[in-house]
PDB file of N, CA and C in Angstrom:
ATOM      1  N   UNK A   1     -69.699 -46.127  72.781  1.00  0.00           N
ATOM      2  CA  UNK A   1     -68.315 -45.729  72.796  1.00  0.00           C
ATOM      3  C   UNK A   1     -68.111 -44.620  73.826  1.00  0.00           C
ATOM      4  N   UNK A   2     -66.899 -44.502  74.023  1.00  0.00           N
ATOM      5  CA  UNK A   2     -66.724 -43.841  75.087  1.00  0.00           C
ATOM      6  C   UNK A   2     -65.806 -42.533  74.791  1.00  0.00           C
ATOM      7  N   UNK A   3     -66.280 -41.407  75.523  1.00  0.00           N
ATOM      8  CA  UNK A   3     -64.938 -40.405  75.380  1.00  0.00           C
ATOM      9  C   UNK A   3     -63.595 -40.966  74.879  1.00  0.00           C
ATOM     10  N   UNK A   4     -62.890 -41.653  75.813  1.00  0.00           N
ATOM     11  CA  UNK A   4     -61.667 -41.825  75.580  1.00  0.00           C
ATOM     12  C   UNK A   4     -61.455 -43.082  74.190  1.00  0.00           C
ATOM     13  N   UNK A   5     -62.078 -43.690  74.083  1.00  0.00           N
ATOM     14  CA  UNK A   5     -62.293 -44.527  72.462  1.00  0.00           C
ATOM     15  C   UNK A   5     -62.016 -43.311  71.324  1.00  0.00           C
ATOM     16  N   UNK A   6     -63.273 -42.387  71.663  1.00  0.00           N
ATOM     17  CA  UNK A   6     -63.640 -41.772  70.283  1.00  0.00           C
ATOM     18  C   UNK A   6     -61.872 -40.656  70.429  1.00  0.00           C
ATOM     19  N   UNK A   7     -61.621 -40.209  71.645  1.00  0.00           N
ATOM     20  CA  UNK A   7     -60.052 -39.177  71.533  1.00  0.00           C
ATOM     21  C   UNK A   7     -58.723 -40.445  70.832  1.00  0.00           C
ATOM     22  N   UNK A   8     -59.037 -41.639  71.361  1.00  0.00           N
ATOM     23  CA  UNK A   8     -57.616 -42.560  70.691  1.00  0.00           C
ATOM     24  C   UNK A   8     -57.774 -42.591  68.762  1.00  0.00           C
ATOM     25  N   UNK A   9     -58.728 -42.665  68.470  1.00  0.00           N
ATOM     26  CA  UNK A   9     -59.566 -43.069  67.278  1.00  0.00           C
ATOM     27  C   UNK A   9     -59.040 -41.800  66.256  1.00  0.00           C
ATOM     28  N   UNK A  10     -59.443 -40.530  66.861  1.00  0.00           N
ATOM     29  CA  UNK A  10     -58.960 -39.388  66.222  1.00  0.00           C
ATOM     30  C   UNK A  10     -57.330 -39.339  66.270  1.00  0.00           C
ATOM     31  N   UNK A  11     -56.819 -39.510  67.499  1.00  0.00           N
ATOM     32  CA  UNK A  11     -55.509 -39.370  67.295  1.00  0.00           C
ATOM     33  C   UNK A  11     -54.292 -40.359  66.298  1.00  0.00           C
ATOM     34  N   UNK A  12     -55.305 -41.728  66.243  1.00  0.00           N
ATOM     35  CA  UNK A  12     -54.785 -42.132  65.270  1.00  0.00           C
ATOM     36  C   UNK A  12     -54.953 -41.643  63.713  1.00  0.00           C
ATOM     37  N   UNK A  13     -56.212 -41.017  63.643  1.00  0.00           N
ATOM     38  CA  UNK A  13     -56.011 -40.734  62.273  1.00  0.00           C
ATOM     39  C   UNK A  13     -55.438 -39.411  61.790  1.00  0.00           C
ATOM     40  N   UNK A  14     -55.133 -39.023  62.959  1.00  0.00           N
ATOM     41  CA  UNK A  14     -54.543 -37.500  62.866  1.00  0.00           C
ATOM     42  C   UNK A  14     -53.110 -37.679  62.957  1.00  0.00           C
ATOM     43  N   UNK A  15     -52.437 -39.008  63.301  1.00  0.00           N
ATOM     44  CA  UNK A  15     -51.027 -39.612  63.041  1.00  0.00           C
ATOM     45  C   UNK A  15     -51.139 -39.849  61.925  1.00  0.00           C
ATOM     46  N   UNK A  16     -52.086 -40.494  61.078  1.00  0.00           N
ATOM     47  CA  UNK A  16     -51.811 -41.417  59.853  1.00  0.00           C
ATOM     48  C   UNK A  16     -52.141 -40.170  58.881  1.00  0.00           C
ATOM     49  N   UNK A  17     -53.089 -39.347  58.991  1.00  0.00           N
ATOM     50  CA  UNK A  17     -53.156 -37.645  58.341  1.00  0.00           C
ATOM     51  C   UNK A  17     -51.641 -36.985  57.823  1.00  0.00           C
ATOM     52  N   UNK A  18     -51.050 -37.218  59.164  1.00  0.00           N
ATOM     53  CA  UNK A  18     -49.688 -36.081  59.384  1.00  0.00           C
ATOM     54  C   UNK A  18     -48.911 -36.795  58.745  1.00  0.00           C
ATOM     55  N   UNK A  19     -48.821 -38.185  58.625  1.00  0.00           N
ATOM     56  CA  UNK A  19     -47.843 -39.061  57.839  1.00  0.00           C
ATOM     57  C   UNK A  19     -47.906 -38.491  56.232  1.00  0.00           C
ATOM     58  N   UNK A  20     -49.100 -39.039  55.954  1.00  0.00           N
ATOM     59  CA  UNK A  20     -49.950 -38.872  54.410  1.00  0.00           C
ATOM     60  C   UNK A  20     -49.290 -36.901  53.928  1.00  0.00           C
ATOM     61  N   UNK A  21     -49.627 -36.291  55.229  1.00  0.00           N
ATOM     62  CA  UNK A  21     -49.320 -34.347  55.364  1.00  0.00           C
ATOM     63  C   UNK A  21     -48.232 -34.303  54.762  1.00  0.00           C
ATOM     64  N   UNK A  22     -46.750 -34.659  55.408  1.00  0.00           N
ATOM     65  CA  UNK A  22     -45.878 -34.918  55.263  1.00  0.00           C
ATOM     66  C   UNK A  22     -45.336 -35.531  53.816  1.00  0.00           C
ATOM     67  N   UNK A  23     -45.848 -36.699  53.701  1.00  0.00           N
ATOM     68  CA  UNK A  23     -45.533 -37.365  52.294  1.00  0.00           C
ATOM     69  C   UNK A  23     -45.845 -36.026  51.120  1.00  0.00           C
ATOM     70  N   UNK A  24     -47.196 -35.539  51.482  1.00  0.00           N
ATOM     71  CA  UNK A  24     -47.605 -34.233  50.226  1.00  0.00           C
ATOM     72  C   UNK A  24     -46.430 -33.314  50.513  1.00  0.00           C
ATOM     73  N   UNK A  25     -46.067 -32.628  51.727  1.00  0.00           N
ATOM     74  CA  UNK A  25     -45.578 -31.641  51.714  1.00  0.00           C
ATOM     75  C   UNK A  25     -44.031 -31.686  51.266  1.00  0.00           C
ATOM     76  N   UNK A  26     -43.641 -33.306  51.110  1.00  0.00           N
ATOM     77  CA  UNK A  26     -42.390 -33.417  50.997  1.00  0.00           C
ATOM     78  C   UNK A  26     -42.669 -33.303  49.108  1.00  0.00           C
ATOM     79  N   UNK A  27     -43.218 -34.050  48.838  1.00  0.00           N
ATOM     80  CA  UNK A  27     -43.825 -34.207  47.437  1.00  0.00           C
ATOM     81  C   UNK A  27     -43.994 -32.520  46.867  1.00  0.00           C
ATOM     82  N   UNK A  28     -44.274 -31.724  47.221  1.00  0.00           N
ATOM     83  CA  UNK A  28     -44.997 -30.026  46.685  1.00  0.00           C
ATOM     84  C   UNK A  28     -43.280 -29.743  46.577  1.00  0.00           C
ATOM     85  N   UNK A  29     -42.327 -29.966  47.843  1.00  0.00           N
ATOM     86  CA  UNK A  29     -41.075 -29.181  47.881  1.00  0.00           C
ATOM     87  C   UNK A  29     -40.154 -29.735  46.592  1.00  0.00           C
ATOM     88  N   UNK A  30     -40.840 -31.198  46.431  1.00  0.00           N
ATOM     89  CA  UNK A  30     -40.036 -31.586  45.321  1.00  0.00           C
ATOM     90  C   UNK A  30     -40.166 -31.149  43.929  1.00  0.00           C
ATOM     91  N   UNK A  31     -41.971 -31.212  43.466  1.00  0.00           N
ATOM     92  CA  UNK A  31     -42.175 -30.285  42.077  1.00  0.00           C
ATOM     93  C   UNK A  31     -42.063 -29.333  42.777  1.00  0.00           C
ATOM     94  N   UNK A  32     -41.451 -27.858  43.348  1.00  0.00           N
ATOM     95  CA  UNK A  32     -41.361 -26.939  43.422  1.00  0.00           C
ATOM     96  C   UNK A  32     -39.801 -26.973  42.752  1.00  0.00           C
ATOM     97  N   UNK A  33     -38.683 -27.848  43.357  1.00  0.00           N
ATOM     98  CA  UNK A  33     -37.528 -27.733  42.912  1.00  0.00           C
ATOM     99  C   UNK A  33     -37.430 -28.093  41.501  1.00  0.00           C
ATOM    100  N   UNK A  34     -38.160 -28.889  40.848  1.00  0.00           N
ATOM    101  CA  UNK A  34     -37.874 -29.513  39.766  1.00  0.00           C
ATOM    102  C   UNK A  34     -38.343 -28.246  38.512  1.00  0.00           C
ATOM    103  N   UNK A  35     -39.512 -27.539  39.113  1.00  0.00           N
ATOM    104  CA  UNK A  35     -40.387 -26.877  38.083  1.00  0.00           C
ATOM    105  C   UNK A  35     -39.096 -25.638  38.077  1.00  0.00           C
ATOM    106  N   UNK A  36     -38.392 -24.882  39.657  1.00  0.00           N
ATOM    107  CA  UNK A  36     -37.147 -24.249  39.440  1.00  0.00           C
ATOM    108  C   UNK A  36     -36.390 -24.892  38.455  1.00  0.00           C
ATOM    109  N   UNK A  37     -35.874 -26.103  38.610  1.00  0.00           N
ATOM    110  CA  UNK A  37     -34.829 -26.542  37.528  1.00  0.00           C
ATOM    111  C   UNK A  37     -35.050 -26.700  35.821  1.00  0.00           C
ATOM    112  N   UNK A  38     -36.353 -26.879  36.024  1.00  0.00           N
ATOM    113  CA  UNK A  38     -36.753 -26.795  34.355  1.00  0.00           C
ATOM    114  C   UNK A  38     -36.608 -25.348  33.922  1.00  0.00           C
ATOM    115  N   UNK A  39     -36.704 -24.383  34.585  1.00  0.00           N
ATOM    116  CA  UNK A  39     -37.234 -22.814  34.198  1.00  0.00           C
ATOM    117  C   UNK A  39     -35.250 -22.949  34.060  1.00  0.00           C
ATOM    118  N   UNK A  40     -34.430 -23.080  34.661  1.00  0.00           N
ATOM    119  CA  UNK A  40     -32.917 -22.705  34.786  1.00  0.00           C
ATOM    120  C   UNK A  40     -32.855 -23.542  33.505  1.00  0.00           C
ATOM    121  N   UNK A  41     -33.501 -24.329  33.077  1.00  0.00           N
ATOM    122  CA  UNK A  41     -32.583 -25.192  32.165  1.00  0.00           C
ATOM    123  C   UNK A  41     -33.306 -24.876  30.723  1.00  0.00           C
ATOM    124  N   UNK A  42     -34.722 -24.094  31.245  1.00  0.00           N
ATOM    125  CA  UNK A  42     -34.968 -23.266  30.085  1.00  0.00           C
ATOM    126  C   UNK A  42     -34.529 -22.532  29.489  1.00  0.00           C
ATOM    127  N   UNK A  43     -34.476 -21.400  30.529  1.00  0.00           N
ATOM    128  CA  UNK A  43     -33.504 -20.468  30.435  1.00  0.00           C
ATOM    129  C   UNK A  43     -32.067 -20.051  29.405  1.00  0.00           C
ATOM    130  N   UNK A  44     -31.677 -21.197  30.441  1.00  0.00           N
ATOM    131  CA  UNK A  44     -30.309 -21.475  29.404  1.00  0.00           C
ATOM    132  C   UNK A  44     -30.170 -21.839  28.481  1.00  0.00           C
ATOM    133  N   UNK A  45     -31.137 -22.609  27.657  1.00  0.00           N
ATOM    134  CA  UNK A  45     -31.514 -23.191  26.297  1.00  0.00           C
ATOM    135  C   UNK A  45     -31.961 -21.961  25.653  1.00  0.00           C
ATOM    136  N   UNK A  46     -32.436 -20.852  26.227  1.00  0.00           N
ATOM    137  CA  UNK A  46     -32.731 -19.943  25.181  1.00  0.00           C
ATOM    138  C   UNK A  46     -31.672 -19.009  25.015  1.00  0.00           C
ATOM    139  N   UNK A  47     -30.965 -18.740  25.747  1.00  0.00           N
ATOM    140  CA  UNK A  47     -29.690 -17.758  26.033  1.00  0.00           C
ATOM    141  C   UNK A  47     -28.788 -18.369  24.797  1.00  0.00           C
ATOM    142  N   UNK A  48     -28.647 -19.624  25.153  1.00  0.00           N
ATOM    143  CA  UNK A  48     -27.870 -20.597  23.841  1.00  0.00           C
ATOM    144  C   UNK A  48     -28.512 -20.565  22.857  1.00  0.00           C
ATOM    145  N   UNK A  49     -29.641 -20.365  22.358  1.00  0.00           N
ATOM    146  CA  UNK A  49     -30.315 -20.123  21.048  1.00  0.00           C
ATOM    147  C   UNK A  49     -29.984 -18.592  20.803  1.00  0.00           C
ATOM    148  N   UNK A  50     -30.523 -17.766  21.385  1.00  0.00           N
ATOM    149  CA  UNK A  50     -30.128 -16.308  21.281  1.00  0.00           C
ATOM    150  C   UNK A  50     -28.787 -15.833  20.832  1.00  0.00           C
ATOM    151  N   UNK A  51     -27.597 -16.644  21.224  1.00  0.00           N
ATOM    152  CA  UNK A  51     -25.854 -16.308  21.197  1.00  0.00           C
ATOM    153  C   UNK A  51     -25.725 -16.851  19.882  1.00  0.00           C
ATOM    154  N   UNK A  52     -26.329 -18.113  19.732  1.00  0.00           N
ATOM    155  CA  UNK A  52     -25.727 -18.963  18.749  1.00  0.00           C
ATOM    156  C   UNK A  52     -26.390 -18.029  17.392  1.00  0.00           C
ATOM    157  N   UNK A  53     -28.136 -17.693  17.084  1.00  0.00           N
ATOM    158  CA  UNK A  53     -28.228 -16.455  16.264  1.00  0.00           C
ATOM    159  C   UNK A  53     -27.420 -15.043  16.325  1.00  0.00           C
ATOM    160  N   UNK A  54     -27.791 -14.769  17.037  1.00  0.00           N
ATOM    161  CA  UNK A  54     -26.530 -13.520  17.348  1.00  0.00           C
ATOM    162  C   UNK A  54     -24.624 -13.679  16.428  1.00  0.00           C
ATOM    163  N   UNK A  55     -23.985 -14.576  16.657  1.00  0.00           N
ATOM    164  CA  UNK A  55     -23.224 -15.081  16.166  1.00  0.00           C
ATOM    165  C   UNK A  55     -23.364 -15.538  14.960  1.00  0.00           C
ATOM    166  N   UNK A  56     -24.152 -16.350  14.538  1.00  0.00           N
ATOM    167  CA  UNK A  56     -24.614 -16.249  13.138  1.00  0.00           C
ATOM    168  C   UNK A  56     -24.725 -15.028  12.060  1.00  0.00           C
ATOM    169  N   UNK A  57     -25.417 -13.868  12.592  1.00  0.00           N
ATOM    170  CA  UNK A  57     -25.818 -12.786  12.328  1.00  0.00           C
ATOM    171  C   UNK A  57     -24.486 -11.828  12.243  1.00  0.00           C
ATOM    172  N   UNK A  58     -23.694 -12.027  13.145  1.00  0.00           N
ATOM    173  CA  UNK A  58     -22.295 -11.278  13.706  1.00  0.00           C
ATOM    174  C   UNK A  58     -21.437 -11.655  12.447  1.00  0.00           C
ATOM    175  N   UNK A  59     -21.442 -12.756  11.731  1.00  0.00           N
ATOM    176  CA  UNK A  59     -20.326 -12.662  10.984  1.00  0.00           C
ATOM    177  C   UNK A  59     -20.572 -11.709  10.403  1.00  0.00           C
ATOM    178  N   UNK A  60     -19.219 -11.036   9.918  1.00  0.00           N
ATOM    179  CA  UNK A  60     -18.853  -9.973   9.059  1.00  0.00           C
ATOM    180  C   UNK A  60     -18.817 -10.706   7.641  1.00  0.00           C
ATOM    181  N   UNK A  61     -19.184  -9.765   7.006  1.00  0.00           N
ATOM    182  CA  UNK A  61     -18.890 -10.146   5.308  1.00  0.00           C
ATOM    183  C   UNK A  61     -17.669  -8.698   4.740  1.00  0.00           C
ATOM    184  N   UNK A  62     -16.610  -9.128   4.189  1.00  0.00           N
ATOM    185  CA  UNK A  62     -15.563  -8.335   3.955  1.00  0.00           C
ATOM    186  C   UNK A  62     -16.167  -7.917   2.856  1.00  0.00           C
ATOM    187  N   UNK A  63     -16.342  -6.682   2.344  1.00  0.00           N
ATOM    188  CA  UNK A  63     -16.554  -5.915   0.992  1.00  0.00           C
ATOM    189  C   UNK A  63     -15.217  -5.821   0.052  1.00  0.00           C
ATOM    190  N   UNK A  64     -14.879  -6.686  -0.880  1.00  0.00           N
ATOM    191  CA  UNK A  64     -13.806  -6.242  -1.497  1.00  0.00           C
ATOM    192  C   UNK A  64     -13.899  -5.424  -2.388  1.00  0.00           C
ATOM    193  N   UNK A  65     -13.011  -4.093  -2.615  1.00  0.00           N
ATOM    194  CA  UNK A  65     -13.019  -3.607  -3.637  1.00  0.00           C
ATOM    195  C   UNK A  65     -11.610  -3.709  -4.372  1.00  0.00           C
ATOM    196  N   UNK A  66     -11.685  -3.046  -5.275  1.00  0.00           N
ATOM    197  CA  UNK A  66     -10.692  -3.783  -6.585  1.00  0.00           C
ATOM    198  C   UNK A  66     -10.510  -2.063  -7.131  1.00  0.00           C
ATOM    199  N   UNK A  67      -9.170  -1.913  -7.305  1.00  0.00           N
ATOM    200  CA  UNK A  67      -9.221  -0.440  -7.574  1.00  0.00           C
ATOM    201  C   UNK A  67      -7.992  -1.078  -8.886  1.00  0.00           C
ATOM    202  N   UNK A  68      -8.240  -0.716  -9.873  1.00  0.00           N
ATOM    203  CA  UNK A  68      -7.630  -0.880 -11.134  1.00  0.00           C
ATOM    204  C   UNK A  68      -6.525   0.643 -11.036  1.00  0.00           C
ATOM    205  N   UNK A  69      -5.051  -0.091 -11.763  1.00  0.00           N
ATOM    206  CA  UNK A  69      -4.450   1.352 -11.711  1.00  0.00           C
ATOM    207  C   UNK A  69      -3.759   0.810 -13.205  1.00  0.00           C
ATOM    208  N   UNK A  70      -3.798   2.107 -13.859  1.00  0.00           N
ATOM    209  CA  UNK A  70      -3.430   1.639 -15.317  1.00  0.00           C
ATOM    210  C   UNK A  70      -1.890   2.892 -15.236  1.00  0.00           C
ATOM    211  N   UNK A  71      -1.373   2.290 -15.824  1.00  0.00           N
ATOM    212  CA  UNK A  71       0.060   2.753 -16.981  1.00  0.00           C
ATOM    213  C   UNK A  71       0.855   3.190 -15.384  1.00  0.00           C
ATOM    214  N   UNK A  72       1.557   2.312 -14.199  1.00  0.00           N
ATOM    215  CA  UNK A  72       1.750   2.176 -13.315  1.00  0.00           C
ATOM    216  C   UNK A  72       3.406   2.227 -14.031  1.00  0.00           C
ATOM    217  N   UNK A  73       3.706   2.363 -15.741  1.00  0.00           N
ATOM    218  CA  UNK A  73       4.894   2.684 -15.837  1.00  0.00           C
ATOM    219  C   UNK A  73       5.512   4.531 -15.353  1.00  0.00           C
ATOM    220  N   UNK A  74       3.939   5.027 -15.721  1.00  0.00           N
ATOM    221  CA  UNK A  74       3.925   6.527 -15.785  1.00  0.00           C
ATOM    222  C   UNK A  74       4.243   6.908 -14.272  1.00  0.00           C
ATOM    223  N   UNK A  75       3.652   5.965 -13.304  1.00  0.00           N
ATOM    224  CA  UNK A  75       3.899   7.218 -12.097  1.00  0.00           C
ATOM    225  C   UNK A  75       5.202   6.634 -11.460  1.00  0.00           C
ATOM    226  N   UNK A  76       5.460   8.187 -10.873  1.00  0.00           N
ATOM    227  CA  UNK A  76       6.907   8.168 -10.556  1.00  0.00           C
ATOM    228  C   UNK A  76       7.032   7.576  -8.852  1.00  0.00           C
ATOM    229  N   UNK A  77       8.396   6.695  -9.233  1.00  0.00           N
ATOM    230  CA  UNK A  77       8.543   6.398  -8.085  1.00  0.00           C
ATOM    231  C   UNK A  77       7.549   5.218  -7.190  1.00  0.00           C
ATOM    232  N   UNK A  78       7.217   4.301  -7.997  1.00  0.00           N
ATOM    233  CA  UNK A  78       6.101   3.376  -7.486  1.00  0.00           C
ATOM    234  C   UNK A  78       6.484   2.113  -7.632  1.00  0.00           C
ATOM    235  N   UNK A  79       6.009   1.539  -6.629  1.00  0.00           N
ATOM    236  CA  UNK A  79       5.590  -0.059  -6.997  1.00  0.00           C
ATOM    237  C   UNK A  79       4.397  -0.331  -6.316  1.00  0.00           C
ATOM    238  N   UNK A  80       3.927  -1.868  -6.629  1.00  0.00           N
ATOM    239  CA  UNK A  80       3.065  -2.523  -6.476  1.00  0.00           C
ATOM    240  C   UNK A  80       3.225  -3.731  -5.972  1.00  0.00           C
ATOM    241  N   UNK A  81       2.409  -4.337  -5.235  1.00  0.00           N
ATOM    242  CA  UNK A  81       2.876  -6.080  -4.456  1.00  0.00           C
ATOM    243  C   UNK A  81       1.113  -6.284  -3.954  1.00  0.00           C
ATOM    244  N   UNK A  82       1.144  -7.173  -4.712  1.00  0.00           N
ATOM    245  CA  UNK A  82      -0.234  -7.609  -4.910  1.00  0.00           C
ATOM    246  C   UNK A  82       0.522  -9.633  -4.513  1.00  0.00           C
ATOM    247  N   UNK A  83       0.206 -10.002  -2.983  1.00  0.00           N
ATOM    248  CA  UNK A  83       0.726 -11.195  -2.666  1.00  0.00           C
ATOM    249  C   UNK A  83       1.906 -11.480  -3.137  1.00  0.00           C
ATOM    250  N   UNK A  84       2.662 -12.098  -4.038  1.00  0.00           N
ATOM    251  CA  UNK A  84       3.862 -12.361  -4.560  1.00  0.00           C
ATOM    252  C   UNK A  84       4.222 -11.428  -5.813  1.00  0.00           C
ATOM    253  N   UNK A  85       3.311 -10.744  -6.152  1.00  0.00           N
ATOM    254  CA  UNK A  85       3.197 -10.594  -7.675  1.00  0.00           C
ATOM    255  C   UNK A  85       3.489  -9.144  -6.678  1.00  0.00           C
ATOM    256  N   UNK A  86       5.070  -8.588  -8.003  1.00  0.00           N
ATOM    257  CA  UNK A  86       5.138  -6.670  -7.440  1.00  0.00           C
ATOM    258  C   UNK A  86       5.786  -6.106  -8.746  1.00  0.00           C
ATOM    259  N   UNK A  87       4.596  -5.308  -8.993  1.00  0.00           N
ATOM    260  CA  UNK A  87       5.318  -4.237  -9.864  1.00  0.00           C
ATOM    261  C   UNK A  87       5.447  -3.230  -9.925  1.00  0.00           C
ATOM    262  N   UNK A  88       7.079  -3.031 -10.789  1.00  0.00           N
ATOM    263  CA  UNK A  88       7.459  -1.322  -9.900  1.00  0.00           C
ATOM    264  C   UNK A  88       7.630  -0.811 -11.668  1.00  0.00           C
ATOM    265  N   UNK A  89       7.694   0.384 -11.829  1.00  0.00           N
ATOM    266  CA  UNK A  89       8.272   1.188 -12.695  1.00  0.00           C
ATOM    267  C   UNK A  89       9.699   0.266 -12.659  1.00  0.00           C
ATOM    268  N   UNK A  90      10.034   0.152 -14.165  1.00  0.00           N
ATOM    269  CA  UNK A  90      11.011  -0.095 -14.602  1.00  0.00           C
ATOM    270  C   UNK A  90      11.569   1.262 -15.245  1.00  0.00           C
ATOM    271  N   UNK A  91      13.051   1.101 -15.161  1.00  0.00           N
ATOM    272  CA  UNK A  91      14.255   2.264 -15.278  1.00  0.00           C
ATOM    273  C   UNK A  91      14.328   2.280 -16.712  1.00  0.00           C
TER     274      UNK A  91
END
């Protein structure tokens, strides 16, 4: 074989290399974007778990208290309105 045999020989496989190069390097940029998009879509799945406890947790519970008032004939000058229901000192 000759010099110029063995330089065509390499250059072909150093075309068919760069092809194959290429195919990987296009391939790496792609799991690079995808492994970004899983982490964003992680992300956000936990942010939405986090709000949605948070909110859970956030409701308020109203404390009712109940204050009893007795002989509401005695004090002067009063009424009462408990929803529809009102009572006042009668005259």
């Amino acid at each position: 074989m000759s010099l110029k045999e063995d330089i065509e020989k390499l250059d072909k496989k150093v075309e068919e290399t760069s092809f194959a190069y290429e195919l990987l390097q296009d391939f790496k940029k792609q799991n690079k974007r995808q492994f970004i998009i899983i982490l964003v879509i992680l992300g956000m799945w936990f942010a939405t778990i986090g709000y949605l406890v948070f909110v859970l947790n956030d409701i308020g519970t109203i404390e009712e208290s109940s204050i009893e008032i007795q002989d509401v004939e005695t004090i002067d000058n009063s009424h009462i309105k408990i929803g529809d229901d009102i009572w006042e000192k009668s005259k």
